[in-house]
PDB file of N, CA and C in Angstrom:
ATOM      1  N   UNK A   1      -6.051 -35.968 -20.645  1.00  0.00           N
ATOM      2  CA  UNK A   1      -7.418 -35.928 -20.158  1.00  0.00           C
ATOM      3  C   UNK A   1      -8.353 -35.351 -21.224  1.00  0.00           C
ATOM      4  N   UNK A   2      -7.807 -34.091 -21.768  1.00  0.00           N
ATOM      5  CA  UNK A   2      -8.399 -33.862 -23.218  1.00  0.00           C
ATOM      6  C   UNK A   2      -9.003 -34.899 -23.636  1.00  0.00           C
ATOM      7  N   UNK A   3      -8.457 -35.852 -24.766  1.00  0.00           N
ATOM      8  CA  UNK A   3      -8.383 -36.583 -24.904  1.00  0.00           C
ATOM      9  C   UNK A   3      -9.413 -37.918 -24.682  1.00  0.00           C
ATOM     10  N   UNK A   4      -9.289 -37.900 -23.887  1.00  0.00           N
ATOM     11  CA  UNK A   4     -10.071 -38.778 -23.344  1.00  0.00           C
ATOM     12  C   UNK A   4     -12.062 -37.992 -23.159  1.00  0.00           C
ATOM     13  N   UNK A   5     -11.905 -36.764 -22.267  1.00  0.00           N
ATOM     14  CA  UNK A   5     -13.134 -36.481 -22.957  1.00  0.00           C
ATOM     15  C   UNK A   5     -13.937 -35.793 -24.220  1.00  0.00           C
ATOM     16  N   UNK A   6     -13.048 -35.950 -25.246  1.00  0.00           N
ATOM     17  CA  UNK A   6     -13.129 -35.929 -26.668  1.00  0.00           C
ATOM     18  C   UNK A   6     -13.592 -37.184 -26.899  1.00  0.00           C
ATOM     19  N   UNK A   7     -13.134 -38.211 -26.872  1.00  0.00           N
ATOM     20  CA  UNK A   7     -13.446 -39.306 -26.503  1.00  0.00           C
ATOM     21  C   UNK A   7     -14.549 -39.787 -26.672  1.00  0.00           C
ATOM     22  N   UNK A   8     -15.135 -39.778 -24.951  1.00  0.00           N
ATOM     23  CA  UNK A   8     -16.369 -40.138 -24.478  1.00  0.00           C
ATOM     24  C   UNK A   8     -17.523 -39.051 -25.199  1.00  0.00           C
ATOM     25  N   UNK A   9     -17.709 -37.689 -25.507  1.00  0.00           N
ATOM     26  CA  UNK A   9     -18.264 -36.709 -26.114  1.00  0.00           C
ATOM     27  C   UNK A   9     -18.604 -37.469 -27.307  1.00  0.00           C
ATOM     28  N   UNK A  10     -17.722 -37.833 -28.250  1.00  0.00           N
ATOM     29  CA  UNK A  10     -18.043 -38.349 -29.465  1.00  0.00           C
ATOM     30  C   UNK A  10     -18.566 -39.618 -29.888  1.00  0.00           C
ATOM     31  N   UNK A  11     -18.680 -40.535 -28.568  1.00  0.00           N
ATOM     32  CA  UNK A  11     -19.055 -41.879 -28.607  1.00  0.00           C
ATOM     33  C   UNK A  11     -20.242 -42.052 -27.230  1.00  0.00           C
ATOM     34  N   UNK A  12     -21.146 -41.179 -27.202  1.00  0.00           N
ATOM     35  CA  UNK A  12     -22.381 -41.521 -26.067  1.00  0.00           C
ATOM     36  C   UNK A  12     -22.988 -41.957 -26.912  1.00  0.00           C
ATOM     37  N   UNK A  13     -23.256 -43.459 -25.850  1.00  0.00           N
ATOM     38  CA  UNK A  13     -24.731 -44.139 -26.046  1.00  0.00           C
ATOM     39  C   UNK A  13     -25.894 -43.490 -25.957  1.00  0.00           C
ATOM     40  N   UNK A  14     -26.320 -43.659 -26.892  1.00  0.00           N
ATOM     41  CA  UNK A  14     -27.755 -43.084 -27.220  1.00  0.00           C
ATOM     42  C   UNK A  14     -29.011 -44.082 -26.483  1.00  0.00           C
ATOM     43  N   UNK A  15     -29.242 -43.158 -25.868  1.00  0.00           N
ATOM     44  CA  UNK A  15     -30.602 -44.351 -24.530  1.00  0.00           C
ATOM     45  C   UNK A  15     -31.464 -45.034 -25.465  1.00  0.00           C
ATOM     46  N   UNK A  16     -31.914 -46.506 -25.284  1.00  0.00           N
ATOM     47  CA  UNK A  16     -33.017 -47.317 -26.322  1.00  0.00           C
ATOM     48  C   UNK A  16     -34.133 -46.508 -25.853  1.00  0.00           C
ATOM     49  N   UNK A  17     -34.433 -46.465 -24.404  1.00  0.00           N
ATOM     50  CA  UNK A  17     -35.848 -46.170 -24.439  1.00  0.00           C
ATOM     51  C   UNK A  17     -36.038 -45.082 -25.028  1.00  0.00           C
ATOM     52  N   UNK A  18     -35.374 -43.639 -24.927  1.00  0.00           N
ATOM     53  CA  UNK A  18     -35.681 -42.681 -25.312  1.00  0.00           C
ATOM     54  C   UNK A  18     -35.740 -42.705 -26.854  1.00  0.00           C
ATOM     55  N   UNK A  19     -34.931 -43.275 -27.407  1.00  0.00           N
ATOM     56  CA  UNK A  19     -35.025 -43.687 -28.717  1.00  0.00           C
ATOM     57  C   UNK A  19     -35.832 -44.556 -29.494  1.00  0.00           C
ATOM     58  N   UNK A  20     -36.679 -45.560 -28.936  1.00  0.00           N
ATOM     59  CA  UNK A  20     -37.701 -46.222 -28.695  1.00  0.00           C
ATOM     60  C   UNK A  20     -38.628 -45.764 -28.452  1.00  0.00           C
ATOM     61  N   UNK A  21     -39.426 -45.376 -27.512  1.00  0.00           N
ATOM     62  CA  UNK A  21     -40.600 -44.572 -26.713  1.00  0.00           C
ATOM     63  C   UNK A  21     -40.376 -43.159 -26.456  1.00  0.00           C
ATOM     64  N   UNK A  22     -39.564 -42.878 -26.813  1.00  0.00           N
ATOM     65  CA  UNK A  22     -39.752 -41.156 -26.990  1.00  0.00           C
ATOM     66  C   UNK A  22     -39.567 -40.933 -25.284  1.00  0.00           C
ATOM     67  N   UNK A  23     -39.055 -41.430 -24.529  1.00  0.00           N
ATOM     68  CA  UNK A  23     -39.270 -40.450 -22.597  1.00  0.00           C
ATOM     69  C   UNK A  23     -38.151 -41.338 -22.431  1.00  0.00           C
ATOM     70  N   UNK A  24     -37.922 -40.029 -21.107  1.00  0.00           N
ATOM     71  CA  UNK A  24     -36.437 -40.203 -20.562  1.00  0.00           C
ATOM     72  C   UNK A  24     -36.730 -41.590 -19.718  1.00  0.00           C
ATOM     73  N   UNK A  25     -35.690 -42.187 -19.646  1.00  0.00           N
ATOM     74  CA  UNK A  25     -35.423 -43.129 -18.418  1.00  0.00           C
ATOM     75  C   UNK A  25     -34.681 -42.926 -17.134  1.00  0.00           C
ATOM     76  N   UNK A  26     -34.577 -43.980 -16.279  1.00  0.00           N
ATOM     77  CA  UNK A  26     -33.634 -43.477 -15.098  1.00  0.00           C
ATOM     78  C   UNK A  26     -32.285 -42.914 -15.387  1.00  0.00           C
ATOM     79  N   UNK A  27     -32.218 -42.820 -16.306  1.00  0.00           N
ATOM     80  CA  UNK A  27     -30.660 -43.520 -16.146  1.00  0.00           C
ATOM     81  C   UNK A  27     -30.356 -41.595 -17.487  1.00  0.00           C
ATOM     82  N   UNK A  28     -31.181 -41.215 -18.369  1.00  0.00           N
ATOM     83  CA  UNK A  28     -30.898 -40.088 -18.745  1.00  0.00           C
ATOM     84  C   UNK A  28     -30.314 -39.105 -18.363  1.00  0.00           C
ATOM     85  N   UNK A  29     -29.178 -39.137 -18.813  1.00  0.00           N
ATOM     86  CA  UNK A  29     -28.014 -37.463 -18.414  1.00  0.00           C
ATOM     87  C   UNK A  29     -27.003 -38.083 -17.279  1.00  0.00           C
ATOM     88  N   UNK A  30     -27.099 -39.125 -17.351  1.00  0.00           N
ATOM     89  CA  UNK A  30     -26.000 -39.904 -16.549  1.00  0.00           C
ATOM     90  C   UNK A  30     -24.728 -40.049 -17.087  1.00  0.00           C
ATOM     91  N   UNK A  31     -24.265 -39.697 -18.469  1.00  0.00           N
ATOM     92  CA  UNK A  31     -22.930 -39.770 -19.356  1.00  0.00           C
ATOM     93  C   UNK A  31     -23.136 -38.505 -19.676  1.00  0.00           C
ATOM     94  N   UNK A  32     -23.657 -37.734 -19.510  1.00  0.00           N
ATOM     95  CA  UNK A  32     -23.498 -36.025 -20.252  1.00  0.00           C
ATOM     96  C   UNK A  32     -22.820 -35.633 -18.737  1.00  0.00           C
ATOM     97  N   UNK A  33     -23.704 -36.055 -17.698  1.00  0.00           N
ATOM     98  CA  UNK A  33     -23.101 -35.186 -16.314  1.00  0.00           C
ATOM     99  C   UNK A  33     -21.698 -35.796 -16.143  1.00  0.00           C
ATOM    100  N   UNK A  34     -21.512 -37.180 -16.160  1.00  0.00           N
ATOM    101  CA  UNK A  34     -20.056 -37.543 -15.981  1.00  0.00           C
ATOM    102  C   UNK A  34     -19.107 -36.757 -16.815  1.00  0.00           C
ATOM    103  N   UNK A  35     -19.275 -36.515 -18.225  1.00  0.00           N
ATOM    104  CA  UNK A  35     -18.151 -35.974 -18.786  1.00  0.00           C
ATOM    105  C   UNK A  35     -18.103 -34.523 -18.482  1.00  0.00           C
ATOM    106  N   UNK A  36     -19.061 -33.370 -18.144  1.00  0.00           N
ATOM    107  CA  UNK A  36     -19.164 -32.583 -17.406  1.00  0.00           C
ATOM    108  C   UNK A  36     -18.319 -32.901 -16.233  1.00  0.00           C
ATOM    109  N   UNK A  37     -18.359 -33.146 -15.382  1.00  0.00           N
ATOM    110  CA  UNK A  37     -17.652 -33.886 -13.912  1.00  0.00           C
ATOM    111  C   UNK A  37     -16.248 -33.982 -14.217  1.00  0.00           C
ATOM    112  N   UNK A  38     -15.903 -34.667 -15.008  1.00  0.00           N
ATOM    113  CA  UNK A  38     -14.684 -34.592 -15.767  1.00  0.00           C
ATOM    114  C   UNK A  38     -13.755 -33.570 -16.517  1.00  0.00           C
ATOM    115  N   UNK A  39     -14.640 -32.119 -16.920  1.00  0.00           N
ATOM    116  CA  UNK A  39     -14.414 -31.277 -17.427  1.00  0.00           C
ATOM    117  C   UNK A  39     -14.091 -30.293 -16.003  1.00  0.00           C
ATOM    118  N   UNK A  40     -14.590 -30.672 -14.801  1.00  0.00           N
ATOM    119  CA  UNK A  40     -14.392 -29.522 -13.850  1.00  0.00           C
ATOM    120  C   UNK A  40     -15.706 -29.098 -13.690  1.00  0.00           C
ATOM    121  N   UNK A  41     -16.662 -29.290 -14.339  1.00  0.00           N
ATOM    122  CA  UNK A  41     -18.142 -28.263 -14.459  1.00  0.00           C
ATOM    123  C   UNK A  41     -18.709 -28.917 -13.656  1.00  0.00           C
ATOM    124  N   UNK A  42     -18.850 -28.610 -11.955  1.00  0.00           N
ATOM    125  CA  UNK A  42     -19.596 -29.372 -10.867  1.00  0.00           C
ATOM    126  C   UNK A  42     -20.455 -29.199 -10.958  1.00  0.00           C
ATOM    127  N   UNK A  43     -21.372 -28.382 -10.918  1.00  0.00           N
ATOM    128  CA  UNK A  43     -22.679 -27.625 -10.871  1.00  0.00           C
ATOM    129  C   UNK A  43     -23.435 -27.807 -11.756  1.00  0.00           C
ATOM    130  N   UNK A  44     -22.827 -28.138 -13.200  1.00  0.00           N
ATOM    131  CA  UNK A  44     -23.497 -28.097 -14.444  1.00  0.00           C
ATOM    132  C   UNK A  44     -23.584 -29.758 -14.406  1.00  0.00           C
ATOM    133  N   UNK A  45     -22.741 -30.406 -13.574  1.00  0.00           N
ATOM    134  CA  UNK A  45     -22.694 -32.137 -13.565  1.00  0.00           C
ATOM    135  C   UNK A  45     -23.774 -32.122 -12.715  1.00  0.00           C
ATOM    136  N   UNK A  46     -23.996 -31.350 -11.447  1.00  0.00           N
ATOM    137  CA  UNK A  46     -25.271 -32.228 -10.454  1.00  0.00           C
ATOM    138  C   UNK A  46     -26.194 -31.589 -10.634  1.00  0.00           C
ATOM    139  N   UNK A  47     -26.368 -29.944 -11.713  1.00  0.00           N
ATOM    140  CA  UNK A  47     -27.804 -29.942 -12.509  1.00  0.00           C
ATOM    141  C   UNK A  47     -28.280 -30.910 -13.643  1.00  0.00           C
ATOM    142  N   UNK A  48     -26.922 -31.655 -14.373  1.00  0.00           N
ATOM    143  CA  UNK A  48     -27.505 -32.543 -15.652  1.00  0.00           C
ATOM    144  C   UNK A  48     -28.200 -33.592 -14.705  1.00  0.00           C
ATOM    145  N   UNK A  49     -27.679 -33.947 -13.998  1.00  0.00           N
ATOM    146  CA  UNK A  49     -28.048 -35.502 -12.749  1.00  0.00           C
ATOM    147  C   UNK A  49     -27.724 -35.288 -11.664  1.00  0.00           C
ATOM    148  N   UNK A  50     -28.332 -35.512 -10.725  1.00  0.00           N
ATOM    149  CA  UNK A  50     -27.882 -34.814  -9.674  1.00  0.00           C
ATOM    150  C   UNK A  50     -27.302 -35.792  -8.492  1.00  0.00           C
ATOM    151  N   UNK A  51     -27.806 -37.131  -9.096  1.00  0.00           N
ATOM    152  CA  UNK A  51     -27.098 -38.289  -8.242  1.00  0.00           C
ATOM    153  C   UNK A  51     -25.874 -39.203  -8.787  1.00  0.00           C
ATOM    154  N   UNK A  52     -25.184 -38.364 -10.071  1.00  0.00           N
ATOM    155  CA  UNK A  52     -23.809 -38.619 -10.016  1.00  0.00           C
ATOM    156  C   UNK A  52     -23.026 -38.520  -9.006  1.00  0.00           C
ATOM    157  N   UNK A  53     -22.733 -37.935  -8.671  1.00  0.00           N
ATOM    158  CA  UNK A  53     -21.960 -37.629  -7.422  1.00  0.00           C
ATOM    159  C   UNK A  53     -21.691 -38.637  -5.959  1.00  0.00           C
ATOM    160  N   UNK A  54     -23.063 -38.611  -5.576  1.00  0.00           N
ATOM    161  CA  UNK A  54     -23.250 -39.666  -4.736  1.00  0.00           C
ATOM    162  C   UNK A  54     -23.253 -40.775  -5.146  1.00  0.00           C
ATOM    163  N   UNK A  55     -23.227 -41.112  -6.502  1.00  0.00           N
ATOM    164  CA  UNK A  55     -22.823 -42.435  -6.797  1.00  0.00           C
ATOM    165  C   UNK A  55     -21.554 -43.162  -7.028  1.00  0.00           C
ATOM    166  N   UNK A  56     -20.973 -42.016  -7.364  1.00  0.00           N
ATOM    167  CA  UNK A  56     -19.306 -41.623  -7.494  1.00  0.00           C
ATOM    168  C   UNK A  56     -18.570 -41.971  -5.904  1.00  0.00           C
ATOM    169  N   UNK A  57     -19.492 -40.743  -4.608  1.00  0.00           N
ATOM    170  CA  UNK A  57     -18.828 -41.511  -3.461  1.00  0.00           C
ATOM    171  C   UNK A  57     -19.140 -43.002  -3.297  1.00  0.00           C
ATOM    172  N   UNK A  58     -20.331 -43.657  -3.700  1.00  0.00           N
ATOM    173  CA  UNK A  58     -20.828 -44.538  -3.043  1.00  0.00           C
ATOM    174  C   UNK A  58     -19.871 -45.721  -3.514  1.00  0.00           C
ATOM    175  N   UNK A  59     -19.494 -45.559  -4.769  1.00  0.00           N
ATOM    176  CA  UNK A  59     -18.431 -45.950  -5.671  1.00  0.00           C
ATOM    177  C   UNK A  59     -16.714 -46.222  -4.657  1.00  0.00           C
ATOM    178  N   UNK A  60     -16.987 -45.064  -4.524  1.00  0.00           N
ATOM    179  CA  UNK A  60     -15.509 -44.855  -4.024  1.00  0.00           C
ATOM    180  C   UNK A  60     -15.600 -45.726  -2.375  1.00  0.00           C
ATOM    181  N   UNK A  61     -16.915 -45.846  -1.681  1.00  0.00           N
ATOM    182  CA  UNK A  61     -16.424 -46.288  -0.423  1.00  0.00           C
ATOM    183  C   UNK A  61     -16.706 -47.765  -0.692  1.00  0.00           C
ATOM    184  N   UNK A  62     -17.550 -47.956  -1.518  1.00  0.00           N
ATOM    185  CA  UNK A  62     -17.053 -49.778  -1.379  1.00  0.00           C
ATOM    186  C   UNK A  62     -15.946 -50.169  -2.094  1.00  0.00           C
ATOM    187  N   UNK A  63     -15.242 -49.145  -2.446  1.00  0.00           N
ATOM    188  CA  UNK A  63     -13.685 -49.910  -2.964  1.00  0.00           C
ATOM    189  C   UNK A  63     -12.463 -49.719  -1.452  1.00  0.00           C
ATOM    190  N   UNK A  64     -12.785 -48.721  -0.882  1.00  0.00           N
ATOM    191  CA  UNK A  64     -12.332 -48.603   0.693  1.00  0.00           C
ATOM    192  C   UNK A  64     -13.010 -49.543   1.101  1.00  0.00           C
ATOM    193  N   UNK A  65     -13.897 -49.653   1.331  1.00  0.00           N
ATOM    194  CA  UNK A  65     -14.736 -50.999   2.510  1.00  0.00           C
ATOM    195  C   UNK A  65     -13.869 -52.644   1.699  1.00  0.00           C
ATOM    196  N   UNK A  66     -14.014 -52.592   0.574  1.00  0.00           N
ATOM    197  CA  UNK A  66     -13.445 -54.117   0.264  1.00  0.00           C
ATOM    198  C   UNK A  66     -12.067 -53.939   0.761  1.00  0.00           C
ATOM    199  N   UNK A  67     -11.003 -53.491   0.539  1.00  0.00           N
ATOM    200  CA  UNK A  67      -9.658 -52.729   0.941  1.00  0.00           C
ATOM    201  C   UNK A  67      -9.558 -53.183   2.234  1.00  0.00           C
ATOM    202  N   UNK A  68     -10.712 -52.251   3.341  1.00  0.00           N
ATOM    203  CA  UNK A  68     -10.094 -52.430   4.956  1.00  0.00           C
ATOM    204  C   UNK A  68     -11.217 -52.920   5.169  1.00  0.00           C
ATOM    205  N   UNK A  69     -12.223 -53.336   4.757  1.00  0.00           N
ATOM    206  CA  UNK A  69     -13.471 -54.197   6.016  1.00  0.00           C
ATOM    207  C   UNK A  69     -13.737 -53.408   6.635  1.00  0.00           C
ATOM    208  N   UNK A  70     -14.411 -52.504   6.694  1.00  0.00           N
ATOM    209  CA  UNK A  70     -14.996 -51.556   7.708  1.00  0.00           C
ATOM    210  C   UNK A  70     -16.223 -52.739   8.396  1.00  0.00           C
ATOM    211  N   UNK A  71     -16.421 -52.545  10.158  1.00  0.00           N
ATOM    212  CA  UNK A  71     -17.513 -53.002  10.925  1.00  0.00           C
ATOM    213  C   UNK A  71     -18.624 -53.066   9.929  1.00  0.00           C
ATOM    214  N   UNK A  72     -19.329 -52.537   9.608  1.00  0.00           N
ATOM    215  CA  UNK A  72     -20.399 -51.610   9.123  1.00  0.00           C
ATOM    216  C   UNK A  72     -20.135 -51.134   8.007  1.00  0.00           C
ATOM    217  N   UNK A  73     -19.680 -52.107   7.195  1.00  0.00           N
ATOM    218  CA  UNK A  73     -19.382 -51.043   5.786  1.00  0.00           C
ATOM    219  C   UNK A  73     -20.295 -51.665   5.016  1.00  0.00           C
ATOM    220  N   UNK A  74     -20.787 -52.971   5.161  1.00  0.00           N
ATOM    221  CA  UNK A  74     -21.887 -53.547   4.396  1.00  0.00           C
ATOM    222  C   UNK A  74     -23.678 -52.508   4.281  1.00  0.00           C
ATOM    223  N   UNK A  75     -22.892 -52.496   5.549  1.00  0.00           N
ATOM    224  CA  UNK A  75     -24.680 -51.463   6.458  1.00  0.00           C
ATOM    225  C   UNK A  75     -24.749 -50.199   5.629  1.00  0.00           C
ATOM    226  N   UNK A  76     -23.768 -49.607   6.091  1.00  0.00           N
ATOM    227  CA  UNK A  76     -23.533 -48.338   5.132  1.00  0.00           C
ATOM    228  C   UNK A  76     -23.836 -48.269   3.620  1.00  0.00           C
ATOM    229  N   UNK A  77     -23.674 -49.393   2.913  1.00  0.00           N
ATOM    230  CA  UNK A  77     -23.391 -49.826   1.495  1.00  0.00           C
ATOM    231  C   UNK A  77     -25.086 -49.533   1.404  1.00  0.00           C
ATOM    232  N   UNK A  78     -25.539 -50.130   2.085  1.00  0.00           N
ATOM    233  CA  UNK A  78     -26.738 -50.572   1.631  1.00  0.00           C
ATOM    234  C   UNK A  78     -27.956 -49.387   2.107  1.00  0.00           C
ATOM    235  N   UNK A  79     -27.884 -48.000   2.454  1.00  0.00           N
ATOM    236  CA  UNK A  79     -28.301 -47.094   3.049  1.00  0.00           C
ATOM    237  C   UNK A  79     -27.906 -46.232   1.962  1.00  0.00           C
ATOM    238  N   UNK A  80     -26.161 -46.366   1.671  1.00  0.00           N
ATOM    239  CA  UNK A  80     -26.423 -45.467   0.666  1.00  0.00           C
ATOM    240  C   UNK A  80     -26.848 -45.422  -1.025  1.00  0.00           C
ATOM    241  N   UNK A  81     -26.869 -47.006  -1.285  1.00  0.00           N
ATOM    242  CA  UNK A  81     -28.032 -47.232  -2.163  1.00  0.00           C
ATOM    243  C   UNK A  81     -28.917 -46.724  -2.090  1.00  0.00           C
ATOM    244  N   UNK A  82     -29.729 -47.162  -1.313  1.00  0.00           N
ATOM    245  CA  UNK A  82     -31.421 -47.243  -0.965  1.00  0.00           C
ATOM    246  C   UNK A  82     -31.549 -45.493  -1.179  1.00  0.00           C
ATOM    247  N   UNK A  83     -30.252 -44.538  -1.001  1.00  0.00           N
ATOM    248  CA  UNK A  83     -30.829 -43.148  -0.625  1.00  0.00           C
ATOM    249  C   UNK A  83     -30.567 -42.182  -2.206  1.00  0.00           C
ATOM    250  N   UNK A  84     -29.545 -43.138  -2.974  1.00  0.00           N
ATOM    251  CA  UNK A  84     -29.078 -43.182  -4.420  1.00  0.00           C
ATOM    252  C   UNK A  84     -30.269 -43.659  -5.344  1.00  0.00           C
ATOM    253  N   UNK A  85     -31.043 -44.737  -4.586  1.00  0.00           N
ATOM    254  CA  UNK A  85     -32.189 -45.191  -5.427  1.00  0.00           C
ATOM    255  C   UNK A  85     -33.477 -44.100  -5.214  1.00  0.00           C
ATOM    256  N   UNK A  86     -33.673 -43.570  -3.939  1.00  0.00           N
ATOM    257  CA  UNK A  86     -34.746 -42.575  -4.263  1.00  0.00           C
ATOM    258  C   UNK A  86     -34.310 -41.255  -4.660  1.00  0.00           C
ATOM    259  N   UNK A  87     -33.343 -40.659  -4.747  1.00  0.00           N
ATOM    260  CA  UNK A  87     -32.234 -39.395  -4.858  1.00  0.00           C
ATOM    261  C   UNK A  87     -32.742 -39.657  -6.757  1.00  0.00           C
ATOM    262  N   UNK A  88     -32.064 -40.557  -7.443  1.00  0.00           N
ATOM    263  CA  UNK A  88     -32.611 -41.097  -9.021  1.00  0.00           C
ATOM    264  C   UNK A  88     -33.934 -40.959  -8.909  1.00  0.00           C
ATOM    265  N   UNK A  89     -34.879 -41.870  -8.661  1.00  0.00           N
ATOM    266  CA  UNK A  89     -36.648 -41.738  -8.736  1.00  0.00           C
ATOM    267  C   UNK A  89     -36.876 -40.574  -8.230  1.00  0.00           C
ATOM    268  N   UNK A  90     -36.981 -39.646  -7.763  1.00  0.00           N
ATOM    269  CA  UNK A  90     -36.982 -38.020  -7.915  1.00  0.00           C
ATOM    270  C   UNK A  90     -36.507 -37.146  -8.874  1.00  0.00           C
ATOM    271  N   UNK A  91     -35.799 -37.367  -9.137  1.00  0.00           N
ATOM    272  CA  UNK A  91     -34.884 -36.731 -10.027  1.00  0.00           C
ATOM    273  C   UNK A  91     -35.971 -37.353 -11.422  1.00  0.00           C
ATOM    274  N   UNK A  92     -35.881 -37.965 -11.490  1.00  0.00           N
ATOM    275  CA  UNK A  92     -36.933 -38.595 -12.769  1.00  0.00           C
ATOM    276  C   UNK A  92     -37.937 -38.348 -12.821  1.00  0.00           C
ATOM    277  N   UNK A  93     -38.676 -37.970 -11.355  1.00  0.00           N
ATOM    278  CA  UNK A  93     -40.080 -37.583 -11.414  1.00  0.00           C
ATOM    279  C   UNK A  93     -40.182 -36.351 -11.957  1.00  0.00           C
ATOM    280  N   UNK A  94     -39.364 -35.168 -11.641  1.00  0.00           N
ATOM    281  CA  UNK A  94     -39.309 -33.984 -11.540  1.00  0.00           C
ATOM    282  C   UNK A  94     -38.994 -33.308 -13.309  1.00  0.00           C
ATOM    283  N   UNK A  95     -38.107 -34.404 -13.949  1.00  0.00           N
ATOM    284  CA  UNK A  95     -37.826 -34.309 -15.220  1.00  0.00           C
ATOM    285  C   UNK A  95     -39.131 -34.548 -16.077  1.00  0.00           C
ATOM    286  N   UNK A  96     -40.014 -35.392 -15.471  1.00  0.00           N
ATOM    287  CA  UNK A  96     -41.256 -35.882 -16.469  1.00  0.00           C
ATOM    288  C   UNK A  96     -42.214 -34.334 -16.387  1.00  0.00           C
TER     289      UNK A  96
END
């Protein structure tokens, strides 16, 4: 596991926009918090981003929902987007 986040540490994509236009995008501190996350450092993962996590479950239940078909797993899918998509656009606002 070492290893591996030695790895990812030494090979992050560097964001265009920010590198381009100088300001963060949505998507900034989204590979710093994962390898954090990976290291054990929870806290320091959902202060870098704070909607890793929930994207991680949201991750994890549509691979259960394809698996068993949940009633309602489409419904669900799509709620917990929508709450992942404003959870991000906050998080971005608050950074600017």
């Amino acid at each position: 596991m070492k290893e591996i986040i030695s790895f990812l540490k030494s090979h992050l994509i560097q964001c265009p926009t920010k590198a381009t236009l100088d300001i963060n995008c949505l998507g900034c501190g989204l590979q710093r918090s994962f390898v954090l996350l990976l290291e054990g450092k929870i806290v320091e993962s959902f202060v870098m981003y704070p909607a890793l996590l929930p994207i991680v479950l949201m991750w994890l239940y549509l691979i259960v929902h394809l698996i068993l078909k949940f009633k309602n797993g489409s419904k669900i899918l799509m709620y917990l987007y929508i709450c992942n998509s404003i959870l991000i656009t906050i998080n971005y606002i608050i950074k600017l």
